[in-house]
C-alpha atoms as a PDB file:
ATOM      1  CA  UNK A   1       6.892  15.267-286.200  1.00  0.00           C
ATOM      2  CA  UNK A   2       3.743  17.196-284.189  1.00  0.00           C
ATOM      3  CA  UNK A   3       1.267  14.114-285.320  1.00  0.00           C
ATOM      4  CA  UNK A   4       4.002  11.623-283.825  1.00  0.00           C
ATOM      5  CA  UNK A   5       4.249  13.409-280.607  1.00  0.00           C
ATOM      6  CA  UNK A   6       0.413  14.211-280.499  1.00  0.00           C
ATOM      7  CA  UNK A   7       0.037  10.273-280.619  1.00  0.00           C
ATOM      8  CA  UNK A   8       2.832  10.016-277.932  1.00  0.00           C
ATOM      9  CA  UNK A   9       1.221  11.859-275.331  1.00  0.00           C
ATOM     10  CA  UNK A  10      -2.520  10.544-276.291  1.00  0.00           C
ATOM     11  CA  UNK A  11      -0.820   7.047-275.526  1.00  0.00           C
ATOM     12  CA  UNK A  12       0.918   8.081-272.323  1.00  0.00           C
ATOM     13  CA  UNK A  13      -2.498   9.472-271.303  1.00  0.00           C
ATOM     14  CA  UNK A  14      -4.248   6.485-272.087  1.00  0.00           C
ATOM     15  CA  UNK A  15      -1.635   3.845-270.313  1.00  0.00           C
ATOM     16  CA  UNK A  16      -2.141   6.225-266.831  1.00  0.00           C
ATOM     17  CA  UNK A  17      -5.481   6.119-266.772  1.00  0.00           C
ATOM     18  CA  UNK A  18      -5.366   1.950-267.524  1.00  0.00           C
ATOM     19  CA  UNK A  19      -3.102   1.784-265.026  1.00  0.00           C
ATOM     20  CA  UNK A  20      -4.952   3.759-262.156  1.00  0.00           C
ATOM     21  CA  UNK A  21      -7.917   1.838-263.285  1.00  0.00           C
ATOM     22  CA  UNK A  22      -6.354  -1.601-262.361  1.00  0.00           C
ATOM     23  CA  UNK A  23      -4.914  -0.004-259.258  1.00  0.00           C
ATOM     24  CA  UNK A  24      -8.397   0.816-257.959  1.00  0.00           C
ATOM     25  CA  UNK A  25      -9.779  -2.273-258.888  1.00  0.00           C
ATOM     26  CA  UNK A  26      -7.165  -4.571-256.885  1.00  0.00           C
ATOM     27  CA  UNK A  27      -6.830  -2.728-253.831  1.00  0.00           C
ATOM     28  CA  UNK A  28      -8.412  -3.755-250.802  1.00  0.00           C
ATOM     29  CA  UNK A  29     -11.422  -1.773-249.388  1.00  0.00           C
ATOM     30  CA  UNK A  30     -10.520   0.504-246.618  1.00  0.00           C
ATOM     31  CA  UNK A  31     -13.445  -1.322-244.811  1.00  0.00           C
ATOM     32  CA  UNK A  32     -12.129  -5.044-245.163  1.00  0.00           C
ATOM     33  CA  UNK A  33     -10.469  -5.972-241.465  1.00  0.00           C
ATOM     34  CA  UNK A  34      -6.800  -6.882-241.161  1.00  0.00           C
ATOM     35  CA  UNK A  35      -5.684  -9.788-239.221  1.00  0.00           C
ATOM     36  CA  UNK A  36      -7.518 -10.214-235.699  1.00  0.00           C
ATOM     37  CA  UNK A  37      -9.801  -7.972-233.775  1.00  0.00           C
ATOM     38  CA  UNK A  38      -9.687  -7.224-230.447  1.00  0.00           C
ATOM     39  CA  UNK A  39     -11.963  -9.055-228.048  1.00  0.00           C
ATOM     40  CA  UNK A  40     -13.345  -5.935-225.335  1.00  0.00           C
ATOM     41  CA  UNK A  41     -14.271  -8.522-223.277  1.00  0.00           C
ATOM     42  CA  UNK A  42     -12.295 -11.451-223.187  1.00  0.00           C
ATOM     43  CA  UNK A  43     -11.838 -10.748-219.321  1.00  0.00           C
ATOM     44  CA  UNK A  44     -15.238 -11.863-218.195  1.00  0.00           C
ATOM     45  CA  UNK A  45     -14.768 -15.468-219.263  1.00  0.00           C
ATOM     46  CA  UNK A  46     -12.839 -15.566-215.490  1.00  0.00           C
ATOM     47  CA  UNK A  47     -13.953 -17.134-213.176  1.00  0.00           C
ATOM     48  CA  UNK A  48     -13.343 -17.887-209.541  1.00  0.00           C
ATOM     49  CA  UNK A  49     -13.559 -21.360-208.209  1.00  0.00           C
ATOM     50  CA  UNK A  50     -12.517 -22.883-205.318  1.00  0.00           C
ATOM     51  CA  UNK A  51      -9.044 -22.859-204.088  1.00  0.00           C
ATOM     52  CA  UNK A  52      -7.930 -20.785-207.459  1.00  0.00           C
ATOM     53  CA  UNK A  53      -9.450 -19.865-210.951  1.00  0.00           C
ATOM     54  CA  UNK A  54     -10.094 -21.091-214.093  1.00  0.00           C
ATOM     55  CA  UNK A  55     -11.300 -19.742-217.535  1.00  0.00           C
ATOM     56  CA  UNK A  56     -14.887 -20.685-219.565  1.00  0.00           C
ATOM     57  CA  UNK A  57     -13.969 -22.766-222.760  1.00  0.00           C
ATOM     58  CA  UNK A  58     -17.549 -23.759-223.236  1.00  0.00           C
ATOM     59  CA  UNK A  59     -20.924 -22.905-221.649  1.00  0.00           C
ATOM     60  CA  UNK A  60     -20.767 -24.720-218.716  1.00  0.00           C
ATOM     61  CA  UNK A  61     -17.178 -25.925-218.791  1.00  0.00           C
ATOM     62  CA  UNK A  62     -14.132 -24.537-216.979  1.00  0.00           C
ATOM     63  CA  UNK A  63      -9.733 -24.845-217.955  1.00  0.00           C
ATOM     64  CA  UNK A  64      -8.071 -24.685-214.760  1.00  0.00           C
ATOM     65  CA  UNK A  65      -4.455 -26.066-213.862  1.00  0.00           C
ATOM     66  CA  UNK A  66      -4.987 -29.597-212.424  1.00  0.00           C
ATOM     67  CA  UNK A  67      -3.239 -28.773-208.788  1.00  0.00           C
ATOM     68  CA  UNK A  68      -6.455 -26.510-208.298  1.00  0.00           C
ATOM     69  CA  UNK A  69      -8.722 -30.000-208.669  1.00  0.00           C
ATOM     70  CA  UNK A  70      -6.243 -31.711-206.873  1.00  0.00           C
ATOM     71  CA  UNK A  71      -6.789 -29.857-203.971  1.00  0.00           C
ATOM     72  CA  UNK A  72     -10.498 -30.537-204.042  1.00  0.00           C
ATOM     73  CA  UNK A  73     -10.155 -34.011-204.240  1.00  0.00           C
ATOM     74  CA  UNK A  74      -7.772 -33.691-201.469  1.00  0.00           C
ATOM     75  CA  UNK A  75      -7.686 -31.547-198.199  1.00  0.00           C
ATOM     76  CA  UNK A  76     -10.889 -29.928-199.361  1.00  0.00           C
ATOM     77  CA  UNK A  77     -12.819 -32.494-199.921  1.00  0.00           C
ATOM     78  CA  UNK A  78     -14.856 -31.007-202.986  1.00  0.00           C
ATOM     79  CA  UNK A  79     -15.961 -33.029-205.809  1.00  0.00           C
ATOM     80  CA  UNK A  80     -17.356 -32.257-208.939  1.00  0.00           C
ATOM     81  CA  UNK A  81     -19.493 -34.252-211.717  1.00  0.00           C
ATOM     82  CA  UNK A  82     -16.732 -34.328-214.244  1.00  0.00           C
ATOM     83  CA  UNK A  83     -13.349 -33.720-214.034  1.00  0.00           C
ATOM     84  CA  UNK A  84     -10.499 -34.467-217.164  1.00  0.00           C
ATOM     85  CA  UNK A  85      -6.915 -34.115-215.917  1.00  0.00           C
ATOM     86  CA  UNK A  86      -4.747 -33.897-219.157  1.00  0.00           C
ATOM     87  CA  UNK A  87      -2.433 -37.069-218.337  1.00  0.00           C
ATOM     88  CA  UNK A  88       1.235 -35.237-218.544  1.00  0.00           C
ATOM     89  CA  UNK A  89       0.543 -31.351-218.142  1.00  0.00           C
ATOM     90  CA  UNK A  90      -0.908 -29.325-215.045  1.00  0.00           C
ATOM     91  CA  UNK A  91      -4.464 -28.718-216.443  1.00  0.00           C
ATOM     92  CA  UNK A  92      -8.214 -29.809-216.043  1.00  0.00           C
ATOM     93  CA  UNK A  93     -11.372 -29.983-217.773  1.00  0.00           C
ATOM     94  CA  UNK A  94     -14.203 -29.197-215.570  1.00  0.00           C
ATOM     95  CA  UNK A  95     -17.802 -29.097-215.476  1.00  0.00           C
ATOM     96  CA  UNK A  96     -18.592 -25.760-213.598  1.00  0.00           C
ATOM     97  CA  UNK A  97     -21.805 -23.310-213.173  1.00  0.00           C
ATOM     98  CA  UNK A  98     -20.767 -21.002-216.008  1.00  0.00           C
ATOM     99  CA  UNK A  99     -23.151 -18.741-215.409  1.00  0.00           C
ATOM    100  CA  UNK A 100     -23.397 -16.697-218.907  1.00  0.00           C
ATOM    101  CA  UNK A 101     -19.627 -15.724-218.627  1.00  0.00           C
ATOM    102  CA  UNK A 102     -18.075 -15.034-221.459  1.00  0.00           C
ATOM    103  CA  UNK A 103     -16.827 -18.019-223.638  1.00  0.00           C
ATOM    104  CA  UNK A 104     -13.295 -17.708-224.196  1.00  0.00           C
ATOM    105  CA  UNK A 105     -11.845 -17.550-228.123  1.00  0.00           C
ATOM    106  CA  UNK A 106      -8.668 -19.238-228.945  1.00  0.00           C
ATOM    107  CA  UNK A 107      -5.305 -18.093-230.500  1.00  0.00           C
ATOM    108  CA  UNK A 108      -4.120 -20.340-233.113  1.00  0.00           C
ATOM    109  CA  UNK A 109      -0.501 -21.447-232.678  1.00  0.00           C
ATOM    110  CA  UNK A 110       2.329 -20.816-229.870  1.00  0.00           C
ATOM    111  CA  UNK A 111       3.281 -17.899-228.237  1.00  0.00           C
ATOM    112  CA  UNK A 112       6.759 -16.186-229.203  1.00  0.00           C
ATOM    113  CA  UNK A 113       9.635 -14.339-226.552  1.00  0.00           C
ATOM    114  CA  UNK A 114       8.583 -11.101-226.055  1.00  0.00           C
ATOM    115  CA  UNK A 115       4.506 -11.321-226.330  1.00  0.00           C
ATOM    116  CA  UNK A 116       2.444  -9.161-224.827  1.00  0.00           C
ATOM    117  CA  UNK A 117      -0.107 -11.071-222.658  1.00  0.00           C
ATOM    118  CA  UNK A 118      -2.207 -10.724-219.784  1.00  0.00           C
ATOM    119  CA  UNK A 119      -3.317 -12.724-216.883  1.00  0.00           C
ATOM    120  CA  UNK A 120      -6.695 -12.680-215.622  1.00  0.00           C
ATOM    121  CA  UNK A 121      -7.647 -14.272-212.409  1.00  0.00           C
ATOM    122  CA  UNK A 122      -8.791 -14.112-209.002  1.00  0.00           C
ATOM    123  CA  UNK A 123      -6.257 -13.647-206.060  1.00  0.00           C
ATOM    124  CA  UNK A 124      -7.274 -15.738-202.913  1.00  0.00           C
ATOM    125  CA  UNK A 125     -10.418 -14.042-200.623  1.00  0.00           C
ATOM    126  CA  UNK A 126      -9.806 -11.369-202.990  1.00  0.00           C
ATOM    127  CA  UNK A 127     -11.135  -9.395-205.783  1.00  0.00           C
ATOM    128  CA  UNK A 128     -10.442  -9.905-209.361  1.00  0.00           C
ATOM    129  CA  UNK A 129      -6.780  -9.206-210.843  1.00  0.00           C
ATOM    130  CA  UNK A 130      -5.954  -8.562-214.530  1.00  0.00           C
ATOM    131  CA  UNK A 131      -2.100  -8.129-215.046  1.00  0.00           C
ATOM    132  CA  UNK A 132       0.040  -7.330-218.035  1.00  0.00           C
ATOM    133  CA  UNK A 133       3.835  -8.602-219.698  1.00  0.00           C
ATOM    134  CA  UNK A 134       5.445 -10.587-221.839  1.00  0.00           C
ATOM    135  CA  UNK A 135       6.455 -13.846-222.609  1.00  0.00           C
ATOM    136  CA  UNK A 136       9.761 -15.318-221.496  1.00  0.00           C
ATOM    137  CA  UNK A 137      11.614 -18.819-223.247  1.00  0.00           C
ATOM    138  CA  UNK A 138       9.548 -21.886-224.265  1.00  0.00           C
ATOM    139  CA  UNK A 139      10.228 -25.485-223.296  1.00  0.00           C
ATOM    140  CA  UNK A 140       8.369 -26.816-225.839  1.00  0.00           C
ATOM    141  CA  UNK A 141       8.985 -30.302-225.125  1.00  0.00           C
ATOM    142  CA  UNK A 142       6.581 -29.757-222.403  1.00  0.00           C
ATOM    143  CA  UNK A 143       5.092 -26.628-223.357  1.00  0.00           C
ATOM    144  CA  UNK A 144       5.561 -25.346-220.649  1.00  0.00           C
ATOM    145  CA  UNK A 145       6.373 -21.384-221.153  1.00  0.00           C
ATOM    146  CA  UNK A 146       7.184 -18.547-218.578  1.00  0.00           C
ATOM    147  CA  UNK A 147       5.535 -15.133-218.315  1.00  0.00           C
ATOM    148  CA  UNK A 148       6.202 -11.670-216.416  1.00  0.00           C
ATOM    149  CA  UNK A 149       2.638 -10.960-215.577  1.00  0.00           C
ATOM    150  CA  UNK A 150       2.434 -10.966-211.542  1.00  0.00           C
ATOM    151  CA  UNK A 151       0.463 -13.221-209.833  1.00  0.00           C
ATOM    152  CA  UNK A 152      -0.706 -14.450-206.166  1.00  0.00           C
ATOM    153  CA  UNK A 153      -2.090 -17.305-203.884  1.00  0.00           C
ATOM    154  CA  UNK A 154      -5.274 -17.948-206.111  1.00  0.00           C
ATOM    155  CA  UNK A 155      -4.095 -17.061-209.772  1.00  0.00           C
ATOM    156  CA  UNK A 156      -2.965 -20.983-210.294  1.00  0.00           C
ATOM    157  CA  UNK A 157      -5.423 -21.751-213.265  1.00  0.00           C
ATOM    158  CA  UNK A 158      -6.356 -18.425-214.538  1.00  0.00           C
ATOM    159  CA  UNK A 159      -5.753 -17.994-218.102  1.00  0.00           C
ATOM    160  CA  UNK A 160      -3.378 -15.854-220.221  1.00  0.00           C
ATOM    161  CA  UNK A 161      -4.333 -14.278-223.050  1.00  0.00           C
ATOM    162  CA  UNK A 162      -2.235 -12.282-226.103  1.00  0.00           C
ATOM    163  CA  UNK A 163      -2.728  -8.995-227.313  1.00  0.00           C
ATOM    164  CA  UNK A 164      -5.964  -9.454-228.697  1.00  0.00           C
ATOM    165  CA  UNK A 165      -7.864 -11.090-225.640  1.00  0.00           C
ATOM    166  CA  UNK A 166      -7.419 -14.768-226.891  1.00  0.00           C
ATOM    167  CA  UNK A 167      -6.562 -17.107-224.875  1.00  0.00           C
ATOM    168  CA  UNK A 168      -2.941 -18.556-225.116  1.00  0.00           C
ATOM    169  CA  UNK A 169      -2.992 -21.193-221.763  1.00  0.00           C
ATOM    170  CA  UNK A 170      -3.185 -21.420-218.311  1.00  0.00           C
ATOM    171  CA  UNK A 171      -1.138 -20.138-215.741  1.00  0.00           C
ATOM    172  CA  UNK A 172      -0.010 -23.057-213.727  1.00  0.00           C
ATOM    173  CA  UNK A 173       2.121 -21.154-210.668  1.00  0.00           C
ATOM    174  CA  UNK A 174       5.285 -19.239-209.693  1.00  0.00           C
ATOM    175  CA  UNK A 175       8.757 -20.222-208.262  1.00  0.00           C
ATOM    176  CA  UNK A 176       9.873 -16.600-206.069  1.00  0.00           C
ATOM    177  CA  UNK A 177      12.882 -15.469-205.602  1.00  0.00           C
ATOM    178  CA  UNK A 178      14.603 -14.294-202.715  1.00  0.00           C
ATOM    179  CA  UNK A 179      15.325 -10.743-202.061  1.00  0.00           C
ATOM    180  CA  UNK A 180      16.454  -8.800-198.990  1.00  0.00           C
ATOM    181  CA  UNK A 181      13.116  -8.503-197.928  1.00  0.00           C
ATOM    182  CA  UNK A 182      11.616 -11.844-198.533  1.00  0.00           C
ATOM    183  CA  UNK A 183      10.190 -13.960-200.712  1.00  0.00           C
ATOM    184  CA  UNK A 184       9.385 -11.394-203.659  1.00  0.00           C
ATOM    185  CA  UNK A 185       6.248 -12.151-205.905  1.00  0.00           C
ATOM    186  CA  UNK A 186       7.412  -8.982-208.762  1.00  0.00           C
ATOM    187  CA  UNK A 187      10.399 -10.983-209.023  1.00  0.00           C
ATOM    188  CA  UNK A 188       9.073 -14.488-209.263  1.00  0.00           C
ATOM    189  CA  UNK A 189       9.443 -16.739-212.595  1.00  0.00           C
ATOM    190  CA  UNK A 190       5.860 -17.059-213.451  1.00  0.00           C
ATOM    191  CA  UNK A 191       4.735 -20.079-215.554  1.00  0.00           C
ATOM    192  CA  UNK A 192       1.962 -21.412-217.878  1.00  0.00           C
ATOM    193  CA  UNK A 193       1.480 -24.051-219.977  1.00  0.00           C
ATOM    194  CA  UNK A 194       0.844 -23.413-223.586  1.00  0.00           C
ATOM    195  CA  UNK A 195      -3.043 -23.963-224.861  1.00  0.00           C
ATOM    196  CA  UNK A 196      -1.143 -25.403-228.398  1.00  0.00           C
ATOM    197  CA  UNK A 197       0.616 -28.192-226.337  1.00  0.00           C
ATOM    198  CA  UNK A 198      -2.733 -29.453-224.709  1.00  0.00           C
ATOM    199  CA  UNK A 199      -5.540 -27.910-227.582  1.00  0.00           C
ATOM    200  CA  UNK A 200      -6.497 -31.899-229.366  1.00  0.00           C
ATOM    201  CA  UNK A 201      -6.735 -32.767-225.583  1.00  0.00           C
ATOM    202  CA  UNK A 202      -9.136 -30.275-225.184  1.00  0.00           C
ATOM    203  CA  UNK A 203     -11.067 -30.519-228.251  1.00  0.00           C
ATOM    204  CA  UNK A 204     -11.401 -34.230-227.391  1.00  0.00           C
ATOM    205  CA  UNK A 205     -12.778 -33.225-223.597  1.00  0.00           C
ATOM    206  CA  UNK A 206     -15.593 -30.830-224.515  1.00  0.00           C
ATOM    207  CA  UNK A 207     -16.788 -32.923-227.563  1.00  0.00           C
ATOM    208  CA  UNK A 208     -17.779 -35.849-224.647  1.00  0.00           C
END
């Protein structure tokens, strides 16, 4: 019997050592990255432009909500040399001193309830505001989607970005709610339309 159990344990040996052979071979290398990478500085492709914000998409080109370039064509009297208003949702393409800002990158589908994002814009004769919270319901007919970052007079067109510093669309405005005190801004439904309901749209604009 000592030969039969002598070959036993020399087989047992053998089929560990296989197996923590093919164990190191197929797992991953501690070094390979998993799923995206932050962006440290997604927040310097804001910019300020007149009567609200906007976000760099391309060198020289500027997403902003299409009120903002409304008002320039209106009361302001501004123009610009190129301006694309999507036809149904509340953003524009714009040609815009860029300045060496910071390109934005872009997330890949829709948001879900509950994402963290951030809005980064510039508040009105003001400095430069980067708020946090989450996403709220989508009306994805429109794509039209709500946040609880606050926001001010001068935020309409700044973009919002996930957890990663991509950019997930553009902050379009904010109905406020009243309180005892006023109109309150912290307790305002906050909305922005979804880059995936307007990205072939854009594609189509900066390839002109």
């Amino acid at each position: 019997m000592k030969p039969i159990v002598k070959d036993a344990a020399l087989s047992l040996a053998f089929s560990g050592t296989l197996a923590m052979g093919l164990a190191l071979i197929w797992l991953p290398s501690p070094e390979a990255p998993v799923g995206p990478q932050f962006i440290p500085n997604f927040a310097d492709s804001a910019i300020e432009i007149p009567g609200g914000s906007g976000v760099v998409v391309a060198e020289g080109y500027v997403l902003t909500a299409k009120h903002v370039v409304a008002s320039w064509r209106g009361e302001q009297g501004f123009e610009v040399d190129f301006a694309l208003d999507h036809p149904t949702l509340d953003v524009s393409l714009v040609k815009w001193p860029t300045d060496g800002k910071t390109v934005a990158q872009f997330a890949p589908g829709w948001t879900f309830v509950g994402q963290e994002v951030s809005l980064v814009g510039f508040l009105m004769r003001r400095s430069e505001v980067h708020t946090h919270g989450h996403t709220g319901f989508l009306r994805q007919e429109d794509g039209v989607s709500v946040h609880s970052c606050p926001s001010g007079p001068g935020t309409s067109g700044s973009g919002m970005f996930d957890e990663y510093g991509r950019l997930v669309g553009i902050h379009t405005g904010a109905f406020f709610m009243p309180t005892s005190a006023g109109w309150e801004i912290s307790q305002a439904e906050h909305r922005f339309v979804e880059l995936a309901a307007f990205r072939e749209w854009l594609d189509a604009g900066l390839s002109l």
